[in-house]
PDB file of N, CA and C in Angstrom:
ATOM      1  N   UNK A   1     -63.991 -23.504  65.192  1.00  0.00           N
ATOM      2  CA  UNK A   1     -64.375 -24.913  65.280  1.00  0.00           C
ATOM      3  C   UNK A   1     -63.198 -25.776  65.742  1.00  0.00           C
ATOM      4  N   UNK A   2     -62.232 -25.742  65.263  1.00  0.00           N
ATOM      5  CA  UNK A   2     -60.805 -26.138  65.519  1.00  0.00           C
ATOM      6  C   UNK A   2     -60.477 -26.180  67.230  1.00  0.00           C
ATOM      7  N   UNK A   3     -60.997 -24.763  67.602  1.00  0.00           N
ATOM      8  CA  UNK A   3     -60.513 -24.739  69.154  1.00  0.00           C
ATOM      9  C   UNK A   3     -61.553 -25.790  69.810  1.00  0.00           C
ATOM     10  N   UNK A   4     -62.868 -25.994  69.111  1.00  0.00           N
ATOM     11  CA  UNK A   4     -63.456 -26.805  69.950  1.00  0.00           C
ATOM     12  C   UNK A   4     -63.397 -28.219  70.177  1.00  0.00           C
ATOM     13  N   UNK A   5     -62.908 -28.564  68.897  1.00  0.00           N
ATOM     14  CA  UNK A   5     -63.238 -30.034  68.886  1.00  0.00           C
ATOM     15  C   UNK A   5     -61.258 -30.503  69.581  1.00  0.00           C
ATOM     16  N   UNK A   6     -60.455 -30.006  69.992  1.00  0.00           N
ATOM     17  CA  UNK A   6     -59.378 -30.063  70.796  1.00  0.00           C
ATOM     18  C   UNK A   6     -59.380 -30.475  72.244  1.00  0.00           C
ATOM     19  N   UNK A   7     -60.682 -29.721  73.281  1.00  0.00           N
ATOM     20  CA  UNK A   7     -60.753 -30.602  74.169  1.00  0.00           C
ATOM     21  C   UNK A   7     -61.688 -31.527  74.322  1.00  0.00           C
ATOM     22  N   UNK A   8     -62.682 -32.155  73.043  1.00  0.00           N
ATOM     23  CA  UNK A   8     -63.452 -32.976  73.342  1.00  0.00           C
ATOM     24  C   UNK A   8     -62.417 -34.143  73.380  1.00  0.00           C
ATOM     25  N   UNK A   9     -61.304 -34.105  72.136  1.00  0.00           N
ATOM     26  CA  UNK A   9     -60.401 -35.179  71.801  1.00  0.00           C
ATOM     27  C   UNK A   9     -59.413 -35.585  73.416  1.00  0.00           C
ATOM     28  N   UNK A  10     -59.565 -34.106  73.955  1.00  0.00           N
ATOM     29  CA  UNK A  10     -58.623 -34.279  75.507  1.00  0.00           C
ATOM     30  C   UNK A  10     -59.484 -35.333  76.212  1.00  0.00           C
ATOM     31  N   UNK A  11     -60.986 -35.243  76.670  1.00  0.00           N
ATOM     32  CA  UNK A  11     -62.025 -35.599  77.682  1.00  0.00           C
ATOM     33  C   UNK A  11     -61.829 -37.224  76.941  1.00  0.00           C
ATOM     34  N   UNK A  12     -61.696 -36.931  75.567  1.00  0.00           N
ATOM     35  CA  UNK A  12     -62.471 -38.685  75.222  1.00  0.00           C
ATOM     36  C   UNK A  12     -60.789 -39.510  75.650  1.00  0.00           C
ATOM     37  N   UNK A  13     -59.593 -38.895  75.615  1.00  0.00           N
ATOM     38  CA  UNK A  13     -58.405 -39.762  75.962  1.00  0.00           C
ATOM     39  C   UNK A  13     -58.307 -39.577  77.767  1.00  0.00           C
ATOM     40  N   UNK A  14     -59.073 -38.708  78.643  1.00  0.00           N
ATOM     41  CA  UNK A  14     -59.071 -38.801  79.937  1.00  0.00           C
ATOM     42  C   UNK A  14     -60.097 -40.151  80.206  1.00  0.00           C
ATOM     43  N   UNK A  15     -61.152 -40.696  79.198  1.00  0.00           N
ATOM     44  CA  UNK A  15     -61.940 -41.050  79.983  1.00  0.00           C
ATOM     45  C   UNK A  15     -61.589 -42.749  79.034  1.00  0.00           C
ATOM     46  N   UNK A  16     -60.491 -42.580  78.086  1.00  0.00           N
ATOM     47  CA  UNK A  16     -59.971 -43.988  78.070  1.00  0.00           C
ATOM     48  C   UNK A  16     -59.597 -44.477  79.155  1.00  0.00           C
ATOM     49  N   UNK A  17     -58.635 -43.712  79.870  1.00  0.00           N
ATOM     50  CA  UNK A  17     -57.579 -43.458  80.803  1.00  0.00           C
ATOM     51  C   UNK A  17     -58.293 -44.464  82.180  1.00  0.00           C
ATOM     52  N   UNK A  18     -59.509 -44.388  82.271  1.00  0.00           N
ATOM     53  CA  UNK A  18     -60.235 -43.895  83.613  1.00  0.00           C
ATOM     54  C   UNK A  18     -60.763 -45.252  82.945  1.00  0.00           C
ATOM     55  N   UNK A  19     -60.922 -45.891  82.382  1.00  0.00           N
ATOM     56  CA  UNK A  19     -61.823 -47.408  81.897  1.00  0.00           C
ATOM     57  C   UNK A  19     -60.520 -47.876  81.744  1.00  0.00           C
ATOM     58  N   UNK A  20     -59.300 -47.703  81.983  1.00  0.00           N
ATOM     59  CA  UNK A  20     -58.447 -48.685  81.862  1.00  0.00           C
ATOM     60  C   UNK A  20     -58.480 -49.067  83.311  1.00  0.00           C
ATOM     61  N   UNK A  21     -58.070 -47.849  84.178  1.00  0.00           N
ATOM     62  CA  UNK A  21     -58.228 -47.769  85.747  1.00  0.00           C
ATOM     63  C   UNK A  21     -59.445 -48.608  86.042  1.00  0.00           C
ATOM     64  N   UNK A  22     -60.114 -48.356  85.885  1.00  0.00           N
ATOM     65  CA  UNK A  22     -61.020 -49.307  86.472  1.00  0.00           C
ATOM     66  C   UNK A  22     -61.610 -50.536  85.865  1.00  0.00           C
ATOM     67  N   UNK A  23     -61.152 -51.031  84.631  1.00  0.00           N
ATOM     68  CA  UNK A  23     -60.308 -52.248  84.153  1.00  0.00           C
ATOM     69  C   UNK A  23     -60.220 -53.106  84.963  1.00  0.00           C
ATOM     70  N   UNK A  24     -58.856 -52.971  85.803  1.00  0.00           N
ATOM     71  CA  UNK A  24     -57.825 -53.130  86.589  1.00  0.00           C
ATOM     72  C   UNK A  24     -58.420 -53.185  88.172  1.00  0.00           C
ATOM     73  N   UNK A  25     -59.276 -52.492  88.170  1.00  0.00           N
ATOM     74  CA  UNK A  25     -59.908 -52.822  89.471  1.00  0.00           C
ATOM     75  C   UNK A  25     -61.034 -53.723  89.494  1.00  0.00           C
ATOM     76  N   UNK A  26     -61.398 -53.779  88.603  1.00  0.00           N
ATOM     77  CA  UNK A  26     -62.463 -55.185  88.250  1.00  0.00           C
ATOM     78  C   UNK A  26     -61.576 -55.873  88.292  1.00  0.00           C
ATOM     79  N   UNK A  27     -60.329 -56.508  87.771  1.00  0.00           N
ATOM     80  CA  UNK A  27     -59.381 -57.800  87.367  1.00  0.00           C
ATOM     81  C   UNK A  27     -59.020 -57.655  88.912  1.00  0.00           C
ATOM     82  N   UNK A  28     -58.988 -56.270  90.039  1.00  0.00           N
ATOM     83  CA  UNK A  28     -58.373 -56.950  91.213  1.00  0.00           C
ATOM     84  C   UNK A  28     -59.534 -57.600  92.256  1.00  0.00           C
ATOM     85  N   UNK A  29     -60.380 -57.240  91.328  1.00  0.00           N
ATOM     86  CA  UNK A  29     -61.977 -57.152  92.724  1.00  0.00           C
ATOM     87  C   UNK A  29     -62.134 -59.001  92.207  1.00  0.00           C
ATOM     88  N   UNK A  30     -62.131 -59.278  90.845  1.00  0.00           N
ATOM     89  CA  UNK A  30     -62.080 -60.865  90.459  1.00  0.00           C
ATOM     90  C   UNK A  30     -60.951 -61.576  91.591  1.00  0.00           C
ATOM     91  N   UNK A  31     -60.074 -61.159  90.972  1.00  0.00           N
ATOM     92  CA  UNK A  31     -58.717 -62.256  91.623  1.00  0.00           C
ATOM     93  C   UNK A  31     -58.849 -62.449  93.118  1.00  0.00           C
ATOM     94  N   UNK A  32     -59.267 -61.489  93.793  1.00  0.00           N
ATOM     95  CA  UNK A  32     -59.718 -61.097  95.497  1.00  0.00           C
ATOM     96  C   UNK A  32     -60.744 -62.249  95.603  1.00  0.00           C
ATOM     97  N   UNK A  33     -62.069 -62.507  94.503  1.00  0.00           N
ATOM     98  CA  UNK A  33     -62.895 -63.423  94.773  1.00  0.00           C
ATOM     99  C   UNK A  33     -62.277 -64.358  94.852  1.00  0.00           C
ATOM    100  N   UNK A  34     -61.900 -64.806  93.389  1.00  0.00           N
ATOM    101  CA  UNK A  34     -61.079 -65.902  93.494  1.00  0.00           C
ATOM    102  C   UNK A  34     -60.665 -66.452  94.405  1.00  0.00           C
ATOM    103  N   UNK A  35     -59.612 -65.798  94.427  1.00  0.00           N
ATOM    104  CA  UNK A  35     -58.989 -66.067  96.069  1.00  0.00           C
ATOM    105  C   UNK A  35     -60.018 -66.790  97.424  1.00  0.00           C
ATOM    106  N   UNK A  36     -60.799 -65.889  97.550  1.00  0.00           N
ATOM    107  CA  UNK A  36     -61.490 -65.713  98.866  1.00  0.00           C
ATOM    108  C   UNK A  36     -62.679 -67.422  98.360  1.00  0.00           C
ATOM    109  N   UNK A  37     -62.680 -67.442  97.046  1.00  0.00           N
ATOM    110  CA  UNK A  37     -63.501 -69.040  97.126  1.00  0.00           C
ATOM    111  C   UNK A  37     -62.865 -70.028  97.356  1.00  0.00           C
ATOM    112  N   UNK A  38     -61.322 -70.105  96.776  1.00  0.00           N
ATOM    113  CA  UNK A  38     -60.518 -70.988  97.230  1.00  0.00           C
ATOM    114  C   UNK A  38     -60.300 -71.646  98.556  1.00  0.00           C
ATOM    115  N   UNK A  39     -60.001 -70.651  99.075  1.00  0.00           N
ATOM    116  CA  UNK A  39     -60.079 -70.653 100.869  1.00  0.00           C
ATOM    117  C   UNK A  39     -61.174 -71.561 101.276  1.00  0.00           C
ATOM    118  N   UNK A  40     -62.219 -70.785 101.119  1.00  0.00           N
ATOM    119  CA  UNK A  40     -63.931 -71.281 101.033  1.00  0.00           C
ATOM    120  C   UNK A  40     -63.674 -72.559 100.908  1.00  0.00           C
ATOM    121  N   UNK A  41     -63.478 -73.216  99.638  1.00  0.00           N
ATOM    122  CA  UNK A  41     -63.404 -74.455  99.267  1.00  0.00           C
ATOM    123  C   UNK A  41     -62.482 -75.181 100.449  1.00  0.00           C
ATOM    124  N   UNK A  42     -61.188 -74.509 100.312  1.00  0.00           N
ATOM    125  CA  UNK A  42     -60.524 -75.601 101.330  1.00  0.00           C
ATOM    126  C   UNK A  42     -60.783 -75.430 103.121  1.00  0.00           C
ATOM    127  N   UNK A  43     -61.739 -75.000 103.257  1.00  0.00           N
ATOM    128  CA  UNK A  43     -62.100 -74.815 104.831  1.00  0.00           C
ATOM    129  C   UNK A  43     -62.269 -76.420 104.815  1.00  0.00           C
ATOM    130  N   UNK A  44     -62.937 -76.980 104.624  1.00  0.00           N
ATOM    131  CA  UNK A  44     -63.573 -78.514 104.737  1.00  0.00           C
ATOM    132  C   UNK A  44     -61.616 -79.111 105.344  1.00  0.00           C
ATOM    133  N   UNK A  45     -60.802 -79.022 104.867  1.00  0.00           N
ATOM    134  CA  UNK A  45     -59.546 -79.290 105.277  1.00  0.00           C
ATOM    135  C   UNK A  45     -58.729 -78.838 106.221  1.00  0.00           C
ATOM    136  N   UNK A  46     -59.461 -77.308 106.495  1.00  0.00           N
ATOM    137  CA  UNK A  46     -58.721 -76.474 108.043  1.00  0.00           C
ATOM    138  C   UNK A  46     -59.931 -76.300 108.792  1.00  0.00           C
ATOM    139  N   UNK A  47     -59.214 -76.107 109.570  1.00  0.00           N
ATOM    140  CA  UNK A  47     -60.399 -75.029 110.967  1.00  0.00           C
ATOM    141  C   UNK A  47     -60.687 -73.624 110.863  1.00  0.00           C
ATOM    142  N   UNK A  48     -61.743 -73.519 111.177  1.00  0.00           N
ATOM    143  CA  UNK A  48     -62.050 -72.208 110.660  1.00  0.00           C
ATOM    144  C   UNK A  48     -61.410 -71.274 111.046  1.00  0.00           C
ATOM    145  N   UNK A  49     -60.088 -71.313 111.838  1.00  0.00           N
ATOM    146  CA  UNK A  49     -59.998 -69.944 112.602  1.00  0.00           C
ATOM    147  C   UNK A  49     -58.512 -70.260 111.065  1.00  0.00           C
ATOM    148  N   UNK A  50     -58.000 -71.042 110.937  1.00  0.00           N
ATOM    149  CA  UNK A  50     -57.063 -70.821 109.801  1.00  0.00           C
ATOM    150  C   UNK A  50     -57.318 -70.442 108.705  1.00  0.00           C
ATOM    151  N   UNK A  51     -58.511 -70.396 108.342  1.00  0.00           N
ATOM    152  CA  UNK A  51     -59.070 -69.630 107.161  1.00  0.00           C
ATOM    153  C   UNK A  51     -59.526 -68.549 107.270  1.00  0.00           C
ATOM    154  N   UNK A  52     -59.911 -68.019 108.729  1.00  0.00           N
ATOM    155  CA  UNK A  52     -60.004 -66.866 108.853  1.00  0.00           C
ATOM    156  C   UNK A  52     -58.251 -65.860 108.537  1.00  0.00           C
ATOM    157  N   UNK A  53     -57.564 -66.824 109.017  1.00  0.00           N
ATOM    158  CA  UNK A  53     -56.242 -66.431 109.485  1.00  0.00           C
ATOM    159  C   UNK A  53     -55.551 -65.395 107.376  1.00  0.00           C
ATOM    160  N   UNK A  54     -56.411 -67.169 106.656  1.00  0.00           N
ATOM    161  CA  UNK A  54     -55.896 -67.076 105.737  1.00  0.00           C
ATOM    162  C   UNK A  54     -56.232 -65.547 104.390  1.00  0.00           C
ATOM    163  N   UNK A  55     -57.279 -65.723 105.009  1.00  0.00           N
ATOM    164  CA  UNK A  55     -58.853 -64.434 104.386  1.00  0.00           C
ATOM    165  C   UNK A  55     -58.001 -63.317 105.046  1.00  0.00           C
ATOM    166  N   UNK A  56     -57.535 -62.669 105.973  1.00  0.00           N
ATOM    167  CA  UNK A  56     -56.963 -61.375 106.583  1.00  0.00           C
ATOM    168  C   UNK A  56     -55.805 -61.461 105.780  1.00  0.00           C
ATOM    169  N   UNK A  57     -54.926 -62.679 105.819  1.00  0.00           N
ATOM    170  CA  UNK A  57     -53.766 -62.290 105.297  1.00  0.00           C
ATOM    171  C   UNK A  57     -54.114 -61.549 103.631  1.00  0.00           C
ATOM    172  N   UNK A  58     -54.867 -62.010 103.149  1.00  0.00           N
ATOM    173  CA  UNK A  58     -55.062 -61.581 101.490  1.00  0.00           C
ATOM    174  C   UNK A  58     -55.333 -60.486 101.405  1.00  0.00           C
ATOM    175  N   UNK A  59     -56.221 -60.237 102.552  1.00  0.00           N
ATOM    176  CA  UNK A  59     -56.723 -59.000 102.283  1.00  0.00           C
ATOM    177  C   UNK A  59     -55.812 -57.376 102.949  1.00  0.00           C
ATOM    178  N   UNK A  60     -55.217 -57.796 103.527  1.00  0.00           N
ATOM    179  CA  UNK A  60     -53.930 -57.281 103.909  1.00  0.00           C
ATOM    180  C   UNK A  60     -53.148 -56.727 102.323  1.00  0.00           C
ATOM    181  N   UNK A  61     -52.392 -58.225 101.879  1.00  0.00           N
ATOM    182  CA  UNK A  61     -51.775 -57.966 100.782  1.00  0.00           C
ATOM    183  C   UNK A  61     -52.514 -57.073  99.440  1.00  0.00           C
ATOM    184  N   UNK A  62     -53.872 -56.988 100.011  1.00  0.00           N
ATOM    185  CA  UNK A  62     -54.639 -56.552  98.821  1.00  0.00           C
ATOM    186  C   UNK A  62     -54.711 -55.019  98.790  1.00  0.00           C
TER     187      UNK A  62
END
């Protein structure tokens, strides 16, 4: 019994592991929106080709 319940305890700390990871990719897939509404919002103040300009650059850095 001992040998078994050893790698369930392995699978259940791989699959913390793997909800932290993708955690973290939700918080980057948010901040990316974020971002990308901001822009949105301030188009009314640029031309569209500078917000296009601005949308590549992020997504570049992203």
């Amino acid at each position: 019994m001992d040998n078994r319940r050893i790698p369930i305890r392995l699978r259940m700390s791989d699959n913390s592991s793997s909800r932290s990871s993708s955690t973290n990719r939700i918080l980057k897939a948010n901040l990316s929106i974020y971002l990308s509404s901001i822009y949105l919002s301030l188009s009314s103040l640029f031309s569209s080709n500078t917000v296009q300009n601005l949308i590549y650059i992020t997504v570049e850095l992203i």
